[in-house]
C-alpha atoms as a PDB file:
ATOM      1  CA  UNK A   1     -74.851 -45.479  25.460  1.00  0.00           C
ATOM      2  CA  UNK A   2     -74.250 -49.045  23.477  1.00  0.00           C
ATOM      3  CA  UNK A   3     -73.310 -47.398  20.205  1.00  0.00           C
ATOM      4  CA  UNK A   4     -75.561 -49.372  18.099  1.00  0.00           C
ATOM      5  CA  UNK A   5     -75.413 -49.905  14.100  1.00  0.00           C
ATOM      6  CA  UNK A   6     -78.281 -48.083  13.187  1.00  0.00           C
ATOM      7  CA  UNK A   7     -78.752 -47.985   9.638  1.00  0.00           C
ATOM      8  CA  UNK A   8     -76.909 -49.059   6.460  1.00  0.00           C
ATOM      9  CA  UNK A   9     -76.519 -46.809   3.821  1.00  0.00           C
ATOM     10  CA  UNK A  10     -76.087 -47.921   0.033  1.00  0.00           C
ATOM     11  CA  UNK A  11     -74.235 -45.493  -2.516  1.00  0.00           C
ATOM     12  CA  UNK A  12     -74.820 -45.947  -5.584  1.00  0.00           C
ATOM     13  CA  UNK A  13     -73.876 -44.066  -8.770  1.00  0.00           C
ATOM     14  CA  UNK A  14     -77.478 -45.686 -10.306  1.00  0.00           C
ATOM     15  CA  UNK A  15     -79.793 -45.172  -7.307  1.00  0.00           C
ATOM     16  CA  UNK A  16     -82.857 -45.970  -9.124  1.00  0.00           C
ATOM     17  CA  UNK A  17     -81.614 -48.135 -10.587  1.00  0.00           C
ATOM     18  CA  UNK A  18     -80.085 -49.864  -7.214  1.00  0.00           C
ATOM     19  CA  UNK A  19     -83.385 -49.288  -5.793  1.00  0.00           C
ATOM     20  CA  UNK A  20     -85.342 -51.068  -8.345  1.00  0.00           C
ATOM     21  CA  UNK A  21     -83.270 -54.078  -7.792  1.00  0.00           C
ATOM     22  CA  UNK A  22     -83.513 -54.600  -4.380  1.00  0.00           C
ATOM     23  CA  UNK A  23     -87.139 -53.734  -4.344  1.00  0.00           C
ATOM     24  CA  UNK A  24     -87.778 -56.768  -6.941  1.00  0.00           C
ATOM     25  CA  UNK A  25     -85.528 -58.922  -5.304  1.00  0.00           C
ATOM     26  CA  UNK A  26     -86.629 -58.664  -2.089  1.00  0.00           C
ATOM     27  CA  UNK A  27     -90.006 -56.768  -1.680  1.00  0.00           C
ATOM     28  CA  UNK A  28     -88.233 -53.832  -0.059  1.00  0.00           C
ATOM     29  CA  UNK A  29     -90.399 -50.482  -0.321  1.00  0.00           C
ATOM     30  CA  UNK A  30     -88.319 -47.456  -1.238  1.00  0.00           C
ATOM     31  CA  UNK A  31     -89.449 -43.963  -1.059  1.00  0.00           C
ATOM     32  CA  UNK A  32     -87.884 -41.361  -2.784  1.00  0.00           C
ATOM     33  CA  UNK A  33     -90.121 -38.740  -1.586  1.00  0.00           C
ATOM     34  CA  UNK A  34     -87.556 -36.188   0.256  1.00  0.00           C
ATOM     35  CA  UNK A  35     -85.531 -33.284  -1.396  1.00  0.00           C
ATOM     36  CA  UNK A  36     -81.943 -34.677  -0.757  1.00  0.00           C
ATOM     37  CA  UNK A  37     -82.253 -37.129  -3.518  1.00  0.00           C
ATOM     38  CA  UNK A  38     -82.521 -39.887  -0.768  1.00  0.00           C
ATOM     39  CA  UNK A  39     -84.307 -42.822  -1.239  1.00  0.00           C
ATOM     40  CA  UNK A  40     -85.317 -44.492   2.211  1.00  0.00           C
ATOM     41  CA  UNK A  41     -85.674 -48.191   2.665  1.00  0.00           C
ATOM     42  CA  UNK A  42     -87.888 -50.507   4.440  1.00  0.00           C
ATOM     43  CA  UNK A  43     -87.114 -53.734   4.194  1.00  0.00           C
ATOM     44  CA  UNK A  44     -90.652 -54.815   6.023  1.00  0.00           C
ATOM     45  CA  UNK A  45     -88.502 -56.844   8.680  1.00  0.00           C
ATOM     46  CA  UNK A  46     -88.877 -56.649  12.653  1.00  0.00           C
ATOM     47  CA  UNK A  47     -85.474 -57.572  13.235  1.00  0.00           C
ATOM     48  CA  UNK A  48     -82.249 -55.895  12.348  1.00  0.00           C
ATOM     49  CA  UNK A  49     -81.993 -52.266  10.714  1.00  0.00           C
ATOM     50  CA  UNK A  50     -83.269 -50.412   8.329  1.00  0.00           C
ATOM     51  CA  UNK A  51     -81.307 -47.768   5.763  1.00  0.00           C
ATOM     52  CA  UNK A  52     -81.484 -46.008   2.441  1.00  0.00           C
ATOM     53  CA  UNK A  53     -79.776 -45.505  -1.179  1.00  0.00           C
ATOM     54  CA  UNK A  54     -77.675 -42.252  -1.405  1.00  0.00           C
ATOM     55  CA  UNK A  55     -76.838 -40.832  -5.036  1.00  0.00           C
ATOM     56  CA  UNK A  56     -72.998 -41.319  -5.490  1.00  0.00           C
ATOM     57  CA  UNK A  57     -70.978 -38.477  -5.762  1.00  0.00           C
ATOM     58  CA  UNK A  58     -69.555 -38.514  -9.408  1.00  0.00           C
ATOM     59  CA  UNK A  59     -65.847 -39.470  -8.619  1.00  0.00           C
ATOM     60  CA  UNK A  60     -67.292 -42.242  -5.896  1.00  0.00           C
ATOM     61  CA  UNK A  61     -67.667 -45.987  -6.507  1.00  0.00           C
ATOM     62  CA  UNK A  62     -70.937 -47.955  -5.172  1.00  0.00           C
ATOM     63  CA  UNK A  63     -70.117 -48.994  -1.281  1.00  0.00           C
ATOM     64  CA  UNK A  64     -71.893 -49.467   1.373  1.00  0.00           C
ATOM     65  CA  UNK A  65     -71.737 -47.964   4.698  1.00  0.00           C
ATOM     66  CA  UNK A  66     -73.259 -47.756   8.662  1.00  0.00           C
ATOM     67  CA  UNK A  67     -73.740 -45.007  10.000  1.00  0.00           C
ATOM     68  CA  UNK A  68     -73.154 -46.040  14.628  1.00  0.00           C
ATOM     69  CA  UNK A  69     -75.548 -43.827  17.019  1.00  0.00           C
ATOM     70  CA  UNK A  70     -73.595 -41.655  19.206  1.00  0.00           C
ATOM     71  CA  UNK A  71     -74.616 -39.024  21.927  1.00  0.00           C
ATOM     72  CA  UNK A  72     -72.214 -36.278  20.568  1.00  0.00           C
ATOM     73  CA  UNK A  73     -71.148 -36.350  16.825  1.00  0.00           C
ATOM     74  CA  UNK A  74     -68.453 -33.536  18.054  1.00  0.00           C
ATOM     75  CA  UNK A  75     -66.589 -35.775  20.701  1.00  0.00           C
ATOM     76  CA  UNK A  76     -66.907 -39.030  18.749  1.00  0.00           C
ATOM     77  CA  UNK A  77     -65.526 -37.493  15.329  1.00  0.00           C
ATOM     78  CA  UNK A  78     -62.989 -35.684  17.068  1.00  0.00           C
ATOM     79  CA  UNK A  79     -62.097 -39.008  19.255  1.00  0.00           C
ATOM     80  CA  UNK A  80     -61.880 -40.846  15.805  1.00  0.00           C
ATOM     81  CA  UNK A  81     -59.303 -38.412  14.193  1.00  0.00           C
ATOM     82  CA  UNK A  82     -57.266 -38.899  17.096  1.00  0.00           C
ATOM     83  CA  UNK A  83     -57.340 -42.755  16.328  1.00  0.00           C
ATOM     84  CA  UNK A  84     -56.959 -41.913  12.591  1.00  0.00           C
ATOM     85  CA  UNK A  85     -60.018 -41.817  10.891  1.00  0.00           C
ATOM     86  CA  UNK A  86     -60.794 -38.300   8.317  1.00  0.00           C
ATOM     87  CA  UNK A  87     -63.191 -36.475   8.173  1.00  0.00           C
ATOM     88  CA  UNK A  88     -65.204 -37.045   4.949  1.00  0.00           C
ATOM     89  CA  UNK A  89     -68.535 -35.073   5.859  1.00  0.00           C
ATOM     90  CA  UNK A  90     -68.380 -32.796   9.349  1.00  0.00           C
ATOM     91  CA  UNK A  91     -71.784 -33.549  11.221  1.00  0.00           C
ATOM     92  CA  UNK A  92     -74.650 -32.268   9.452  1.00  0.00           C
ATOM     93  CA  UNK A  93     -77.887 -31.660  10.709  1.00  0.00           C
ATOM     94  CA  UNK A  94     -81.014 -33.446   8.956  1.00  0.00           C
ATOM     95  CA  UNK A  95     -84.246 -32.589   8.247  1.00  0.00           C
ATOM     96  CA  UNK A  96     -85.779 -34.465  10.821  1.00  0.00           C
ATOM     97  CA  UNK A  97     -83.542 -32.677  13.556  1.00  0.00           C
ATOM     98  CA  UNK A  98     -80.643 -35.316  13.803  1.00  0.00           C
ATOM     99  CA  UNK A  99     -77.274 -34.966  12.949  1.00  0.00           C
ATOM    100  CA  UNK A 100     -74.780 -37.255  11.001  1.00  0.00           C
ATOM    101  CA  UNK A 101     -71.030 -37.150   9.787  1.00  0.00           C
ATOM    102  CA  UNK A 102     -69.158 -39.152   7.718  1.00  0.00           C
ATOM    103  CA  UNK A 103     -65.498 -40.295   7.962  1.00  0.00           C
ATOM    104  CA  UNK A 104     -62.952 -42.948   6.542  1.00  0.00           C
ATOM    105  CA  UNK A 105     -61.635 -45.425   9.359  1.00  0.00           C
ATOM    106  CA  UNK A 106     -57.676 -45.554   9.887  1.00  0.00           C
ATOM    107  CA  UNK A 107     -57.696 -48.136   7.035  1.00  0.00           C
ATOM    108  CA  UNK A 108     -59.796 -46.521   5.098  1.00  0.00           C
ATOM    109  CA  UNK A 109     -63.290 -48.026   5.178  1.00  0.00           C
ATOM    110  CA  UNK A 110     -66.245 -45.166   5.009  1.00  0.00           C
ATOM    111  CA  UNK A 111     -68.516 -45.435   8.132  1.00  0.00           C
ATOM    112  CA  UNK A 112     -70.690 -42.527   9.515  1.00  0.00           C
ATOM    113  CA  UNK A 113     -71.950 -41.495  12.983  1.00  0.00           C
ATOM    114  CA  UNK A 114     -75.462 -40.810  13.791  1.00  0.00           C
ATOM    115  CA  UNK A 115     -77.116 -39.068  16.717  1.00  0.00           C
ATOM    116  CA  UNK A 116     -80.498 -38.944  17.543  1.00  0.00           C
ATOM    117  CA  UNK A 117     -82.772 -35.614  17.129  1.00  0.00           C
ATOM    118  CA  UNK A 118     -82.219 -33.080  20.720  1.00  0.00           C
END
């Protein structure tokens, strides 16, 4: 497995606001229409990725994160605390069947790790 980026993820303590702007800026379509409070992007391009606008947390600032496609969340999370990184959210599973976790680096940069639906 290559480990590809494969999605960014913008948090945003405004994310209708956030959305809004990007959408008039540059034509991206955002749909809100999920239960989670997500808002998922399309930026209408063939090349590179695709993401979404996450509601901040109240005591979070904006950032923006990628989440990495792995073929265990488990192993991978686990190999990254051994390297340094924390936990920030233990893998999850998603509606659509897929799984995700998010952790700090051993600097401290957010990133999370995505695997695909079983």
């Amino acid at each position: 497995m290559s480990n590809a980026v494969m999605q960014f993820q913008i948090i945003s303590r405004d994310p209708q606001g956030t959305s809004q702007f990007y959408a008039n800026l540059f034509g991206w379509k955002v749909n809100a229409d999920n239960p989670m409070g997500y808002r998922e992007v399309n930026t209408g391009a063939t090349e590179g990725i695709q993401g979404g606008i996450w509601p901040a947390p109240p005591q979070s600032p904006n950032f923006v994160q990628l989440f990495i496609s792995v073929d265990d969340i488990k192993a991978y999370s686990a190999k990254a605390e051994s390297l340094g990184a924390t936990v920030l959210i233990p893998c999850t599973v998603l509606p659509d069947g897929g799984s995700m976790s998010v952790l700090h680096d051993s600097q401290g940069m957010p990133f999370g790790l995505w695997q695909r639906p079983a």
